[in-house]
Each structure stands twice: as structure tokens, then as C-alpha cells.
C-alpha atoms as a PDB file:
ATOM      1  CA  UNK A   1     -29.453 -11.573   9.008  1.00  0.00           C
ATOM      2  CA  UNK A   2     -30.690  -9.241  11.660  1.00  0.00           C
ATOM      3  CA  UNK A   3     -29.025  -6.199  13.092  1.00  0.00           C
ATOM      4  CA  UNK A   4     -29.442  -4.513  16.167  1.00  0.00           C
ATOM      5  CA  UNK A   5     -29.520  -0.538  15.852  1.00  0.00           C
ATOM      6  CA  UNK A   6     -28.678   0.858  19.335  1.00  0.00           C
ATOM      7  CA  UNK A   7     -27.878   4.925  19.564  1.00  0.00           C
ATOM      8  CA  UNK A   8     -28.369   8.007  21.302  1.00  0.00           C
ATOM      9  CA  UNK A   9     -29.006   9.922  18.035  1.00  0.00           C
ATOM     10  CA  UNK A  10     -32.261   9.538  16.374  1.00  0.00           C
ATOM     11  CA  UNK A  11     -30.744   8.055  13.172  1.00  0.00           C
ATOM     12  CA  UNK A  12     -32.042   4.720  12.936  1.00  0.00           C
ATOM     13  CA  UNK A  13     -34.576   5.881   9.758  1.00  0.00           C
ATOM     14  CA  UNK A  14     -31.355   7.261   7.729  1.00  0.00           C
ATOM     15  CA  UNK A  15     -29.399   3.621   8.238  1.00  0.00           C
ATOM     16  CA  UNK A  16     -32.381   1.438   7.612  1.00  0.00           C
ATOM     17  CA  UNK A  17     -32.651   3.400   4.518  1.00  0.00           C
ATOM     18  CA  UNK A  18     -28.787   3.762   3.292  1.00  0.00           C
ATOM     19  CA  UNK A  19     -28.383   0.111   4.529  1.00  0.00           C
ATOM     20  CA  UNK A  20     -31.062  -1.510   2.603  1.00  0.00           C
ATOM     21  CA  UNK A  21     -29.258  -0.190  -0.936  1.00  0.00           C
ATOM     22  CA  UNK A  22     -26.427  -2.363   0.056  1.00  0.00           C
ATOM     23  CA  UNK A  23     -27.900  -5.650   1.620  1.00  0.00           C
ATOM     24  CA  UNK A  24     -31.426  -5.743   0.833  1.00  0.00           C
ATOM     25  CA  UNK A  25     -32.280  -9.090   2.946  1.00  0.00           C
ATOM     26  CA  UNK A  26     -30.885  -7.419   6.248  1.00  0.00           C
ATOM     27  CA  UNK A  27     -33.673  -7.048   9.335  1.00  0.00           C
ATOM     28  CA  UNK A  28     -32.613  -3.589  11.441  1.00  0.00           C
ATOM     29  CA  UNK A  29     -33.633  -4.013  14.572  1.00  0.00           C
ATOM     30  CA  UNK A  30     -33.555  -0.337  16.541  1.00  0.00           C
ATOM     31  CA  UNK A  31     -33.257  -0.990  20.994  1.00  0.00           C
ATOM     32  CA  UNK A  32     -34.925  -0.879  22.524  1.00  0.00           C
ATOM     33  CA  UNK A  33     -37.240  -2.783  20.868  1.00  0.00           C
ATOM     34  CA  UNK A  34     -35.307  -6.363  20.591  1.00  0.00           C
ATOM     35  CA  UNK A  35     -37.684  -8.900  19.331  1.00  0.00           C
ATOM     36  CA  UNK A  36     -36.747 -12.475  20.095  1.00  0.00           C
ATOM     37  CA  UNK A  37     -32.872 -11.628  21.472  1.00  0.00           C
ATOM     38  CA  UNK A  38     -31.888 -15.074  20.180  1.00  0.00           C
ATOM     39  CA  UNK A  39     -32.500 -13.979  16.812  1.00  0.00           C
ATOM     40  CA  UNK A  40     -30.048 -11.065  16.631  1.00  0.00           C
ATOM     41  CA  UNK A  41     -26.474 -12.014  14.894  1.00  0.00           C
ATOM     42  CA  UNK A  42     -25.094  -8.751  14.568  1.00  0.00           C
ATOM     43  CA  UNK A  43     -25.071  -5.104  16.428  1.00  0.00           C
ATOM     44  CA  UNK A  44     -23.618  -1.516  15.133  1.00  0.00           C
ATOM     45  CA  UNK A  45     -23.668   0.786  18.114  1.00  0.00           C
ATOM     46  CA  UNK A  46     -23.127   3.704  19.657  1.00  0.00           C
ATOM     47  CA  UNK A  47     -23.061   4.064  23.524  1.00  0.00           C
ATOM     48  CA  UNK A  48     -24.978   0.620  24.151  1.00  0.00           C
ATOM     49  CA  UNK A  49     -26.517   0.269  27.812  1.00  0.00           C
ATOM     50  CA  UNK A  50     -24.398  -2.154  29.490  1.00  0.00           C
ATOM     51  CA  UNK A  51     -25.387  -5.335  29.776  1.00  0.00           C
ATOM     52  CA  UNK A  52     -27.338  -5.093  26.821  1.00  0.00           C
ATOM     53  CA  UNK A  53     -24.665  -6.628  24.374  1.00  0.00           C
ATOM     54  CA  UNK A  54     -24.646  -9.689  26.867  1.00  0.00           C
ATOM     55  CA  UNK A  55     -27.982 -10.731  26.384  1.00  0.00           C
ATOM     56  CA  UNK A  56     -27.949 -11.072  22.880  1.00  0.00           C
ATOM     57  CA  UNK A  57     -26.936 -15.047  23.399  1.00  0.00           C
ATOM     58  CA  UNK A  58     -26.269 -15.753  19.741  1.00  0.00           C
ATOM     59  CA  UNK A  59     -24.609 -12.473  18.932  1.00  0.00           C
ATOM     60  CA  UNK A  60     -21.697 -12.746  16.462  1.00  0.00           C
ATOM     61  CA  UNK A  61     -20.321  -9.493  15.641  1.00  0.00           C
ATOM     62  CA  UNK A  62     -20.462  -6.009  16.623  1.00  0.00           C
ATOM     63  CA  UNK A  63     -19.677  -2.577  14.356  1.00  0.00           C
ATOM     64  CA  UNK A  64     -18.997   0.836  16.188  1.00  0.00           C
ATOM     65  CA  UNK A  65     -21.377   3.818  14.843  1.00  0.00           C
ATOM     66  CA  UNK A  66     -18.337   5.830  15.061  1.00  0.00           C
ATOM     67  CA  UNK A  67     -14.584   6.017  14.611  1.00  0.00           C
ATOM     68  CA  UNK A  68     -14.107   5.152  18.412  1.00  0.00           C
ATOM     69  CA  UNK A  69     -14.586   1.592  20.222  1.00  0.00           C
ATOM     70  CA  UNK A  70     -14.096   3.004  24.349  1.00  0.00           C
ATOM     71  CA  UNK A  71     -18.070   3.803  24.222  1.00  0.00           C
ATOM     72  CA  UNK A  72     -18.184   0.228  23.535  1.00  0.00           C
ATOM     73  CA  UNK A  73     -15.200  -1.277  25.829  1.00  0.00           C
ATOM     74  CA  UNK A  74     -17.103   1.129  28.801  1.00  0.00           C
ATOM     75  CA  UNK A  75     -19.375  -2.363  29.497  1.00  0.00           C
ATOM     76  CA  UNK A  76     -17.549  -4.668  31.425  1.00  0.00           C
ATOM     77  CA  UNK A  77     -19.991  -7.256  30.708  1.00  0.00           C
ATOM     78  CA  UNK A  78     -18.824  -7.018  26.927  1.00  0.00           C
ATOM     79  CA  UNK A  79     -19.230 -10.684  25.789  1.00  0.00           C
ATOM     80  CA  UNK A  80     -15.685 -12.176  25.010  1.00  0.00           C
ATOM     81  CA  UNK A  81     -14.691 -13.439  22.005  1.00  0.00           C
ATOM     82  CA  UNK A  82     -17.303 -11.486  20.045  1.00  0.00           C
ATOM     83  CA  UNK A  83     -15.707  -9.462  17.000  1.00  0.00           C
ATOM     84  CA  UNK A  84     -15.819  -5.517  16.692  1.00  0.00           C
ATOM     85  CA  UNK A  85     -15.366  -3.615  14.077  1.00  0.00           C
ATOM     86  CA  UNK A  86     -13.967   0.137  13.711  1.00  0.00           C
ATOM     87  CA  UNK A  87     -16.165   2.316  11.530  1.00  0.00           C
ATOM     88  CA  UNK A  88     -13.163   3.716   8.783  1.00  0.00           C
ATOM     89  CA  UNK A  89     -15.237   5.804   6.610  1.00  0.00           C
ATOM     90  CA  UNK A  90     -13.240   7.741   3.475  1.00  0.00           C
ATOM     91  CA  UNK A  91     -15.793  10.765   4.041  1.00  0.00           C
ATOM     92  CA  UNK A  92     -14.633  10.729   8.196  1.00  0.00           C
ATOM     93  CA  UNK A  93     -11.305  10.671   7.313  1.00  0.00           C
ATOM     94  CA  UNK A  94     -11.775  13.452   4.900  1.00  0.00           C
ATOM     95  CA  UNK A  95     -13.688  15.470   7.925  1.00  0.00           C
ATOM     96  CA  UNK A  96     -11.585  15.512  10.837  1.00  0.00           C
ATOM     97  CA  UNK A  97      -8.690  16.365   8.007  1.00  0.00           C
ATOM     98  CA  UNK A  98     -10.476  19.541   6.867  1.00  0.00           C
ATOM     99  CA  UNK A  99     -11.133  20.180  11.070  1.00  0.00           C
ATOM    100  CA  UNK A 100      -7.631  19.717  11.837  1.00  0.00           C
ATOM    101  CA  UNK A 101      -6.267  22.150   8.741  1.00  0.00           C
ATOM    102  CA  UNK A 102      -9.190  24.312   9.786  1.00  0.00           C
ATOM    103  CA  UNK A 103      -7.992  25.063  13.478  1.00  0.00           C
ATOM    104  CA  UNK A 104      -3.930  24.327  13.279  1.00  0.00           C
ATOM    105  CA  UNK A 105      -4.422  27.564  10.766  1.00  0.00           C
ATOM    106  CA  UNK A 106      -6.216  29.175  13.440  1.00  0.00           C
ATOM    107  CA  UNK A 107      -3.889  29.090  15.740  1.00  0.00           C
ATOM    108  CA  UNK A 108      -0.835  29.534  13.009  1.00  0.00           C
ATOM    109  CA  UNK A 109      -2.265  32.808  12.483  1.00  0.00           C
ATOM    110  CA  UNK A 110      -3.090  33.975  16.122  1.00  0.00           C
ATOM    111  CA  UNK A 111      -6.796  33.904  15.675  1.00  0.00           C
ATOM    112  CA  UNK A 112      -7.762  34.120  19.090  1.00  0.00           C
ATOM    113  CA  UNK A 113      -5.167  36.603  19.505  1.00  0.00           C
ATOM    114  CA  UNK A 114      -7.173  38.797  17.303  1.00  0.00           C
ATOM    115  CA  UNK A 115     -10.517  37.667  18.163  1.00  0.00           C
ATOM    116  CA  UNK A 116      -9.924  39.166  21.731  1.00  0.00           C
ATOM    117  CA  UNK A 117      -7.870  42.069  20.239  1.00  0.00           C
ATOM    118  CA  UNK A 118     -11.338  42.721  17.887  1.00  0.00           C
ATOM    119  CA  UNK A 119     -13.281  42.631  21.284  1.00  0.00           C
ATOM    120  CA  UNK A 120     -11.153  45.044  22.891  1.00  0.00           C
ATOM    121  CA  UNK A 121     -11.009  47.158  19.702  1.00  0.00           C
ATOM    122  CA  UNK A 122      -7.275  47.087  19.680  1.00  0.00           C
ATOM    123  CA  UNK A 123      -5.629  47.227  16.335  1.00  0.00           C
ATOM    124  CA  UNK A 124      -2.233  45.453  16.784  1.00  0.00           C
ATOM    125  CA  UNK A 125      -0.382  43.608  13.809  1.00  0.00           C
ATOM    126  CA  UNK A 126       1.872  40.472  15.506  1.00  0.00           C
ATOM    127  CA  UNK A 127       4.484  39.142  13.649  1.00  0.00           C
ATOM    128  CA  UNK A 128       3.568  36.173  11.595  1.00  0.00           C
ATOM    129  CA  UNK A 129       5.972  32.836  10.578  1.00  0.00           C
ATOM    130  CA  UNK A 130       5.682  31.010   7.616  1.00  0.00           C
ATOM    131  CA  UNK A 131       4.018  28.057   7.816  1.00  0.00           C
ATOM    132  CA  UNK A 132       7.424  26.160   7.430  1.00  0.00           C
ATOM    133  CA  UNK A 133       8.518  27.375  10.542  1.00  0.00           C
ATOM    134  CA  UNK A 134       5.907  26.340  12.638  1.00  0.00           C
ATOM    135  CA  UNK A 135       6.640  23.024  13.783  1.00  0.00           C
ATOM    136  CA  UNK A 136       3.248  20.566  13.981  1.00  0.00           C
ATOM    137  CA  UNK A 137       3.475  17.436  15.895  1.00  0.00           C
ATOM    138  CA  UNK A 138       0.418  14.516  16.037  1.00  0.00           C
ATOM    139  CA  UNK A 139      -0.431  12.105  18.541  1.00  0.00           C
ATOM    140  CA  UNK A 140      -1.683   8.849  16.663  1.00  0.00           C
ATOM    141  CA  UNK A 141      -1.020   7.839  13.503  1.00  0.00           C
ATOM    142  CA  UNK A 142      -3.880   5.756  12.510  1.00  0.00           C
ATOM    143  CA  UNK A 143      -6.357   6.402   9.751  1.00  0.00           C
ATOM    144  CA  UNK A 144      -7.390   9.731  11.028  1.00  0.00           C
ATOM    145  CA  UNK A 145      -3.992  11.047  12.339  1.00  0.00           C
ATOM    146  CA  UNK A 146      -2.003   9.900   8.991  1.00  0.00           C
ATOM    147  CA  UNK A 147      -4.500  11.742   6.603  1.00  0.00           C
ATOM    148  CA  UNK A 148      -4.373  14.982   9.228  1.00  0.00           C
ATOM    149  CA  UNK A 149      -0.604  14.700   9.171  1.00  0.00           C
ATOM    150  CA  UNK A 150      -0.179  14.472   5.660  1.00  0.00           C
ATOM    151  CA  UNK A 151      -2.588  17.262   4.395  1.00  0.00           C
ATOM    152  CA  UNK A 152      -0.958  19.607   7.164  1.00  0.00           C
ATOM    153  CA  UNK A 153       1.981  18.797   5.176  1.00  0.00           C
ATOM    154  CA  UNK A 154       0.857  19.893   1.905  1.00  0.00           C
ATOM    155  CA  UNK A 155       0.001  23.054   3.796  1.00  0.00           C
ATOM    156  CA  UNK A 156       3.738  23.778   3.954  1.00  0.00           C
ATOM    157  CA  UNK A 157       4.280  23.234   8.307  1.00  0.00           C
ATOM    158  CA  UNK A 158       7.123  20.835   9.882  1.00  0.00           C
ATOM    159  CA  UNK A 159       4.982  18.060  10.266  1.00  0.00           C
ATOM    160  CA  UNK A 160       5.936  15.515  12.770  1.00  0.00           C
ATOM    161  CA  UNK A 161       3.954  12.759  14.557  1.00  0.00           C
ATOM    162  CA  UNK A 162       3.781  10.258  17.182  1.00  0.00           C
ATOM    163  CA  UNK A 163       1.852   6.713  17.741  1.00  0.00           C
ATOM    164  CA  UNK A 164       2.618   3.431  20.249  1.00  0.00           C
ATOM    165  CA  UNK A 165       4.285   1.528  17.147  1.00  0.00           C
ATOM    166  CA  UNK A 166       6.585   2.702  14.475  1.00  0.00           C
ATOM    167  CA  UNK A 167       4.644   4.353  11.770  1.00  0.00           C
ATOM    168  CA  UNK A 168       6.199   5.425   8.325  1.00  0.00           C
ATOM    169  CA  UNK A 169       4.591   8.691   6.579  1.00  0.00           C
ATOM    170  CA  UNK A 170       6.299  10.150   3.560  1.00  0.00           C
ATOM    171  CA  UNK A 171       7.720  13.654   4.315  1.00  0.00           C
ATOM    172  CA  UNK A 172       6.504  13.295   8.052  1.00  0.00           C
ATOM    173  CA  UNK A 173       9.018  12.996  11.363  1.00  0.00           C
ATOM    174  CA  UNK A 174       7.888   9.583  12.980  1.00  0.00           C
ATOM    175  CA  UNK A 175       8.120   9.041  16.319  1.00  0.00           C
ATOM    176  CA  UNK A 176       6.866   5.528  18.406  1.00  0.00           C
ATOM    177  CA  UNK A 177       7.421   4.793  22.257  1.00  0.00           C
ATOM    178  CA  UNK A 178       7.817   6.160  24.979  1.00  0.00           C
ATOM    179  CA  UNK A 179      11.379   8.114  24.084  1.00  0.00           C
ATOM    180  CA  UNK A 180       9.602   9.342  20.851  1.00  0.00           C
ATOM    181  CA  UNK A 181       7.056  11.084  22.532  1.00  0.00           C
ATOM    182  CA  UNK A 182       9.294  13.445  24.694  1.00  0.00           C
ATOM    183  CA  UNK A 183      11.580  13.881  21.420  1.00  0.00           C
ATOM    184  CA  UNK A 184       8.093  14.628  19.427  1.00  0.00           C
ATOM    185  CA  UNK A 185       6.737  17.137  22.719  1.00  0.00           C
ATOM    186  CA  UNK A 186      10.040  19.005  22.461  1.00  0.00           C
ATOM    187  CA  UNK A 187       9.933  19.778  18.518  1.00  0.00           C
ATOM    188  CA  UNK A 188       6.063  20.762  18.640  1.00  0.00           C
ATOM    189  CA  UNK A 189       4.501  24.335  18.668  1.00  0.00           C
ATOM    190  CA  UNK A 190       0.869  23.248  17.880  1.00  0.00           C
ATOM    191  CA  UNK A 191       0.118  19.912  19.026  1.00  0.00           C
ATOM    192  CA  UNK A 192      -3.173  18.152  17.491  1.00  0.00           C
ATOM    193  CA  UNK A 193      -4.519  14.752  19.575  1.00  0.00           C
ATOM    194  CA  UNK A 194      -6.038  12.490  17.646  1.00  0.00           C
ATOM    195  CA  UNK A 195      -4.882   9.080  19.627  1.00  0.00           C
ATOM    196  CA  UNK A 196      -7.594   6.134  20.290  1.00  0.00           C
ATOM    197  CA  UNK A 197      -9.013   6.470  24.192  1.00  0.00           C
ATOM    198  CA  UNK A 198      -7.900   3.415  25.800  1.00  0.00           C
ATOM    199  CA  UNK A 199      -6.486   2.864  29.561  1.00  0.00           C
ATOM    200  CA  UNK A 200      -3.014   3.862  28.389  1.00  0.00           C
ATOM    201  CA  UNK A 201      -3.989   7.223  26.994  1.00  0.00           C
ATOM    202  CA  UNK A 202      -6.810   8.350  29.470  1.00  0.00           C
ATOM    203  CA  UNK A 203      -5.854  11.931  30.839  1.00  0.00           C
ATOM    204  CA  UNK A 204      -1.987  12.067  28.778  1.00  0.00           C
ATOM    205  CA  UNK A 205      -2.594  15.279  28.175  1.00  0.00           C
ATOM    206  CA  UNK A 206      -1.724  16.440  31.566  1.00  0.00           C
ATOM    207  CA  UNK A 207       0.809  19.012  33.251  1.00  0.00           C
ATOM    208  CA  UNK A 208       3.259  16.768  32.869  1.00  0.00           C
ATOM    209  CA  UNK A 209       3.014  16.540  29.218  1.00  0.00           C
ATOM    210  CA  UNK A 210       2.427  20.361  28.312  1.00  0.00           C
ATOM    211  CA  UNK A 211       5.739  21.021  30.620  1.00  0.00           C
ATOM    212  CA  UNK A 212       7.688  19.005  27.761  1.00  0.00           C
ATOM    213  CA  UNK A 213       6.316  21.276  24.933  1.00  0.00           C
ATOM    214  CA  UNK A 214       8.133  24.388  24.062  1.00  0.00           C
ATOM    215  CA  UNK A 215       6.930  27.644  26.184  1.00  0.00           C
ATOM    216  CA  UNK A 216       3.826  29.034  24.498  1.00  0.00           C
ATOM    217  CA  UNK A 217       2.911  25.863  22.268  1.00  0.00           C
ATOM    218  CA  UNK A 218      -1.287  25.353  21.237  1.00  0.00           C
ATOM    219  CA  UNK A 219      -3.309  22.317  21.526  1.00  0.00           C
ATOM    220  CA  UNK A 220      -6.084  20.707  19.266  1.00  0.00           C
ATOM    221  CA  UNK A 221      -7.828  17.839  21.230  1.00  0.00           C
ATOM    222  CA  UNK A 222     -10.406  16.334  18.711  1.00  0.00           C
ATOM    223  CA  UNK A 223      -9.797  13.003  19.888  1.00  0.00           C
ATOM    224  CA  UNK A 224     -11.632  12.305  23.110  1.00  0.00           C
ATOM    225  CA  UNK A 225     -12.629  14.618  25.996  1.00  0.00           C
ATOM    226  CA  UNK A 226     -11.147  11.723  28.770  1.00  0.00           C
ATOM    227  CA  UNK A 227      -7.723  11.980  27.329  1.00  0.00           C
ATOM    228  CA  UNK A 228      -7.669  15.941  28.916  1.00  0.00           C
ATOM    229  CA  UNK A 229      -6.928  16.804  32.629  1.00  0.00           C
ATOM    230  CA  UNK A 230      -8.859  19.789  32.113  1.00  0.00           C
ATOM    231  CA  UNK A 231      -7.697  21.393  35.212  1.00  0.00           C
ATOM    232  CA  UNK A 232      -4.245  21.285  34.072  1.00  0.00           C
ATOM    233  CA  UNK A 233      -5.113  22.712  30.952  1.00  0.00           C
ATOM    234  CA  UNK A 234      -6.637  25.479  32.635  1.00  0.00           C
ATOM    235  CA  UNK A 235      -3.416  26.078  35.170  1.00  0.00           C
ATOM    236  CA  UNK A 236      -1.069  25.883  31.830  1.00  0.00           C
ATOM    237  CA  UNK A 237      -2.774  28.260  29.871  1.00  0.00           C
ATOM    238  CA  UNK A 238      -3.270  30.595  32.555  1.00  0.00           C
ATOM    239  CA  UNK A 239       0.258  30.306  33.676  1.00  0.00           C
ATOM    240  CA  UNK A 240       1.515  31.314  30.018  1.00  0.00           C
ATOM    241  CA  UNK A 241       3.039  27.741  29.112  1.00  0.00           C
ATOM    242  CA  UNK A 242       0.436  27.076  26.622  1.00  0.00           C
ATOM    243  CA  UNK A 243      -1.305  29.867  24.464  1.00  0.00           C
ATOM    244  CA  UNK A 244      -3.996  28.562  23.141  1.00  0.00           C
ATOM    245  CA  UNK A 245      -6.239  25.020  23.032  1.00  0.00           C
ATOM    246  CA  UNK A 246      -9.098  23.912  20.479  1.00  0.00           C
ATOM    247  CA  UNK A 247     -11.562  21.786  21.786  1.00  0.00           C
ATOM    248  CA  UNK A 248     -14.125  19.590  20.038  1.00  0.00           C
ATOM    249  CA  UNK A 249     -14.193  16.935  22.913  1.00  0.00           C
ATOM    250  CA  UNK A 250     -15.147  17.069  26.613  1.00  0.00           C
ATOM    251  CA  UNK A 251     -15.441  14.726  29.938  1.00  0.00           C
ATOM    252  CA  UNK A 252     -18.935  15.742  30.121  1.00  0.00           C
ATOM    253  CA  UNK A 253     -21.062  16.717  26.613  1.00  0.00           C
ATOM    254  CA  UNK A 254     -23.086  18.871  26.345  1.00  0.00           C
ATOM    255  CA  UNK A 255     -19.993  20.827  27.817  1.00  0.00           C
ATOM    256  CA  UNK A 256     -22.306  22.611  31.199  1.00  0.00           C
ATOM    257  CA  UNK A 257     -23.169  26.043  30.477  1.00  0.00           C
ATOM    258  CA  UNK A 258     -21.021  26.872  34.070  1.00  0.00           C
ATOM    259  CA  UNK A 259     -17.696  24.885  32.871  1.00  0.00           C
ATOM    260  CA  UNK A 260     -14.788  27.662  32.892  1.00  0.00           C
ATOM    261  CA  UNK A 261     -14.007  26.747  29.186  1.00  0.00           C
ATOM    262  CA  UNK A 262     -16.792  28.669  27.989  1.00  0.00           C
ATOM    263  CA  UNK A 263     -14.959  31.977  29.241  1.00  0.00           C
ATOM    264  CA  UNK A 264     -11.901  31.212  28.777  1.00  0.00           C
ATOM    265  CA  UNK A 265     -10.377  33.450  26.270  1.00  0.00           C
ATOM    266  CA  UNK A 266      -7.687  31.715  25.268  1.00  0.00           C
ATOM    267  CA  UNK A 267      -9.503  28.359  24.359  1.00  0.00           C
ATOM    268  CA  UNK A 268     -11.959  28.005  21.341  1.00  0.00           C
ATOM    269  CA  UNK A 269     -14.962  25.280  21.501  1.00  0.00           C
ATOM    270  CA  UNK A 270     -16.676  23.231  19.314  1.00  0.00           C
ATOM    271  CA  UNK A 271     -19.365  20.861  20.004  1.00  0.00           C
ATOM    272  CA  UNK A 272     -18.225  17.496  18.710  1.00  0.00           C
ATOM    273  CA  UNK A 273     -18.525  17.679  14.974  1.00  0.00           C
ATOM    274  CA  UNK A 274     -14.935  17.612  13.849  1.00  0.00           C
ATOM    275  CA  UNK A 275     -16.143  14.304  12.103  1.00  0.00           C
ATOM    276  CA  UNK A 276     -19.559  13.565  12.551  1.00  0.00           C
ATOM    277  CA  UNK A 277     -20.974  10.000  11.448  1.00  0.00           C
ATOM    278  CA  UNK A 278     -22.783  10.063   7.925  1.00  0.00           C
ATOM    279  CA  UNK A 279     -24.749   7.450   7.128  1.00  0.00           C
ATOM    280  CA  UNK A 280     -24.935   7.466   3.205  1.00  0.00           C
ATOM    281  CA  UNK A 281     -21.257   6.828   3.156  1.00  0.00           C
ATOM    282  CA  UNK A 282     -20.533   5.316   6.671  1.00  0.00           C
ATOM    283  CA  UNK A 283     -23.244   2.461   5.552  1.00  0.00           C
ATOM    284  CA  UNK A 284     -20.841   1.171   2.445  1.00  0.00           C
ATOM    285  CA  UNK A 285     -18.294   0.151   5.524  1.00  0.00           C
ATOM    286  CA  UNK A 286     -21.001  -1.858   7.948  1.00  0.00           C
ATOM    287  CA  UNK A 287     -22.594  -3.540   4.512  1.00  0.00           C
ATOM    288  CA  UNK A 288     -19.260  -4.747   3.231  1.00  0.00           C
ATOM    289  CA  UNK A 289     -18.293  -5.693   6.803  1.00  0.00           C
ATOM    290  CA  UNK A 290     -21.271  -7.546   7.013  1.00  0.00           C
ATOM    291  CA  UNK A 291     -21.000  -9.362   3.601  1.00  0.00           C
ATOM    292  CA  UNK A 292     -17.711 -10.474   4.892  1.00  0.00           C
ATOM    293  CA  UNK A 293     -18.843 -11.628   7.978  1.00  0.00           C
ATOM    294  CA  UNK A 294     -21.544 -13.584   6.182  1.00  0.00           C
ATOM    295  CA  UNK A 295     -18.909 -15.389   3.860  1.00  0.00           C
ATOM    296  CA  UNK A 296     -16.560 -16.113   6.352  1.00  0.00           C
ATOM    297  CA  UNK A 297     -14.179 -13.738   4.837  1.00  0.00           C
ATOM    298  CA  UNK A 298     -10.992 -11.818   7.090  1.00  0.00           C
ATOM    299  CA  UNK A 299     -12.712  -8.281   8.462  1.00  0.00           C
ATOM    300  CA  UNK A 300     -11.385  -5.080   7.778  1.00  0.00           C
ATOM    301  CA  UNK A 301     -10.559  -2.544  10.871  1.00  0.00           C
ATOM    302  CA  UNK A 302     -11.027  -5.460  13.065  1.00  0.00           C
ATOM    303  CA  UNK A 303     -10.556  -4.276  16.647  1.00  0.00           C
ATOM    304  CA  UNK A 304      -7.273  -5.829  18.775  1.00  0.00           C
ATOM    305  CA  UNK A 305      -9.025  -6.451  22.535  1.00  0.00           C
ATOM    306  CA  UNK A 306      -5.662  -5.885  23.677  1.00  0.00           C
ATOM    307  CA  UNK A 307      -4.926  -2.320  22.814  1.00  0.00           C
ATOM    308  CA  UNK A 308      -8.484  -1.289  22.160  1.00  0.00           C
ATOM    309  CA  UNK A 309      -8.180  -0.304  18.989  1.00  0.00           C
END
């Protein structure tokens, strides 16, 4: 079989190499160099130049490079019909977890209150809740959000969480639609975003949606920079109704060295690796997807057109 390679990143010599342990015969093909296009069965992209997917006449079936498939949906001359494939990958999962623990603590125990306290040299002790107390809500409930949810859990907090369907997570408040969302907003002090990008959840978190959080609540966007209206998040934490954000995801990345979340003191950055792709792990997904492809077998993470995800 041959595989097209297509990515931004200049990875293509660590997934040759990681790939080749698990199906030796496979011919990686890295764009832009195509070869005979007629040749190529299968793609596993990142970010492909539109167009590019449609003239690959013979192509069968397409993997993501990452957890996301809206790079992919961007090109509306995506062939129809054509499979694609969600990259689930036990070490991602395990990644945005420790990144989501990581900064809910952050804000449970006022970090950035104290990092701007430690630049003013003010010594001030605030009161500080037990983690029981403070109330964590999660938008999405699919690989990534269920394994966040439930290790936040084990961490002690109120743990409650939201998706499109109903969902079922032991010890974990489920909510699903659009009456569960309000009733999730209004029980959540520290609200973590880890929802697929699709045309229903482009810019939800808006004004409209911090308004139906308690006064003073924190966000943790480490889904996708397009679901933020980032001028609303900058008008609700200056106006007091939100006290902090952490974010690892932006409209525009690189994040421009003029963008007003760089000063901002009540927002901490990071610059996309809450759950970066790793090849000698990630590759065990793609090669079993492809054996499975290859014997006609069902596919795992197979993406619904529909939703998007």
C-alpha cells in the first residue's frame, strides 16, 4: 500500500521509521512529492492544502495526524464518501489529562493570583477551598474529556461534564443538550473545553456563555482556538465576571507577539502542547487502522461526516 505523508511539522523521518516496525510493506509518500497520484490508497494528514486530497483519484482512506478532523473538514473539495479516521492515541489521552490536572490546580490554588502578587512583591495569604468544594465542569465527553473528567475526580473536585449526547461517567454529573449545558454553566467554577471544533461549536465560548457561569468562574480552553470569541474573553475578564483563563489554543498560532493576551495578567499561555502528537505511540493507531482497512475489517474512531467527529 502507499501512504501519503502531508504536514506542516517536519516529522515525516520519525513516521517512516515508527511505521515501518508495524507494516513493513507500506510505501510513505511525504507531499509534496506525490509520485504517480493514482497510486496513492491512503493519506494521514495534518493541515492538507486544499484540493490536494481531491486529486488523489483512487484514494481510499484518510487518518488525521492529530486528535482533531476540522484541519481536515477546512477543504471543501474533501472527496465524499472517502473514510477518516480520528487519531485516539493512549499516550494523547494520557497528555492532555496531565495538562488539564496541571492548570485546573493552577487556578484551584490562585496561581496567577500569586504570580502577580510575587511581581508586585506583595505577601498576601487568600483563603483556599478544598478541592471538594470547587465545582469543575467539562465541555465534551469524548476520549479526551472522559479521561480529564475522571482523573480530576480522583483529585477530590465536584466533577461535572457536558457533551451533545448523553454520556455516562462513574462518579461524574452528566449533562447532554442544550438544557444541560445552562444547568452544567450554572454549577461550574473552573470550566475546562475540550469539545471537537465543528460548525455547532465554533466561537461557544462567548459572552453569552461566561454570563451563565457563576461570578468569578476560570476557563481552560485546550480544545481549539476557533471555539473562543477572544474579545469577549477579554471584556469578561476585565469586567470581573471571569478571573482567570488558560490558553493552549488560538485563532491565529503562533499567537502575534502584539495580541493583548500576552499582557494580560489574568490569562496564562501555552503554545499548543497540551497533547502534542508522538509518533512512536501514535503510529500503533494508523498501522492497525491500516491493517483493518486492508482486510476489510470495521475501523476504529471512524469519523461521522455529519457531526464532524
Amino acid at each position: 500500500m502507499i501512504l501519503l505523508f502531508v504536514s506542516d511539522v517536519d516529522s515525516a523521518g520519525d513516521w517512516r521509521r515508527e511505521l515501518a516496525k508495524h507494516v513493513p510493506d507500506l510505501e510513505l509518500r511525504v507531499w509534496p512529492e506525490l509520485g504517480d497520484p493514482t497510486e496513492i490508497e491512503a493519506a494521514l494528514v495534518w493541515r492538507p492544502p486544499p484540493g490536494l486530497l481531491d486529486r488523489l483519484p483512487n484514494l481510499r482512506i484518510v487518518f488525521s495526524l492529530g486528535a482533531g478532523v476540522d484541519h481536515i473538514f477546512a477543504d471543501p473539495s474533501l472527496p465524499p464518501g472517502v473514510p477518516i479516521v480520528r487519531l485516539v492515541d493512549p499516550y494523547m489521552t494520557t497528555a492532555m489529562s496531565e495538562y488539564v490536572q496541571l492548570q485546573v490546580l493552577r487556578l484551584h490554588r490562585r496561581d496567577p493570583v500569586y504570580r502577580a502578587q510575587q511581581q508586585a512583591r506583595i505577601w498576601r495569604q487568600w483563603p483556599q477551598p478544598n478541592a471538594a468544594e470547587r465545582r469543575v465542569g467539562v465541555l465534551g465527553l469524548g476520549v479526551l474529556g472522559s479521561d480529564a473528567a475522571l482523573k480530576l475526580k480522583v483529585l477530590g473536585f465536584d466533577l461535572a461534564g457536558w457533551s451533545r449526547t448523553e454520556r455516562k461517567l462513574p462518579g461524574v454529573a452528566c449533562f447532554h443538550g442544550a438544557d444541560g449545558l445552562a444547568a452544567l454553566l450554572e454549577r461550574t467554577d473552573i470550566l475546562v473545553c475540550l469539545l471537537p471544533l465543528t460548525p455547532a461549536t465554533e466561537g461557544i465560548l462567548d459572552a453569552a456563555l461566561f454570563a451563565r457561569l457563576p461570578q468569578g468562574a476560570a476557563l481552560v480552553n485546550c480544545a481549539r482556538g476557533r471555539h473562543l470569541v477572544e474579545a469577549d474573553l477579554l471584556a469578561a475578564l476585565d469586567s470581573g465576571r471571569l478571573a482567570a483563563a488558560v490558553l493552549d489554543v488560538f485563532r491565529e498560532e503562533p499567537l502575534p507577539p502584539e495580541h493583548p493576551f500576552w499582557r494580560h495578567e489574568r490569562i496564562l499561555l501555552t503554545p499548543h502542547v497540551a497533547a502534542a502528537t508522538y509518533p512512536p505511540t501514535a503510529a500503533r493507531a494508523v498501522a492497525e487502522g491500516l491493517r483493518r482497512f486492508a482486510d476489510g475489517r470495521p475501523l476504529l474512531n471512524r469519523v461521522d461526516r455529519s457531526e464532524r467527529y
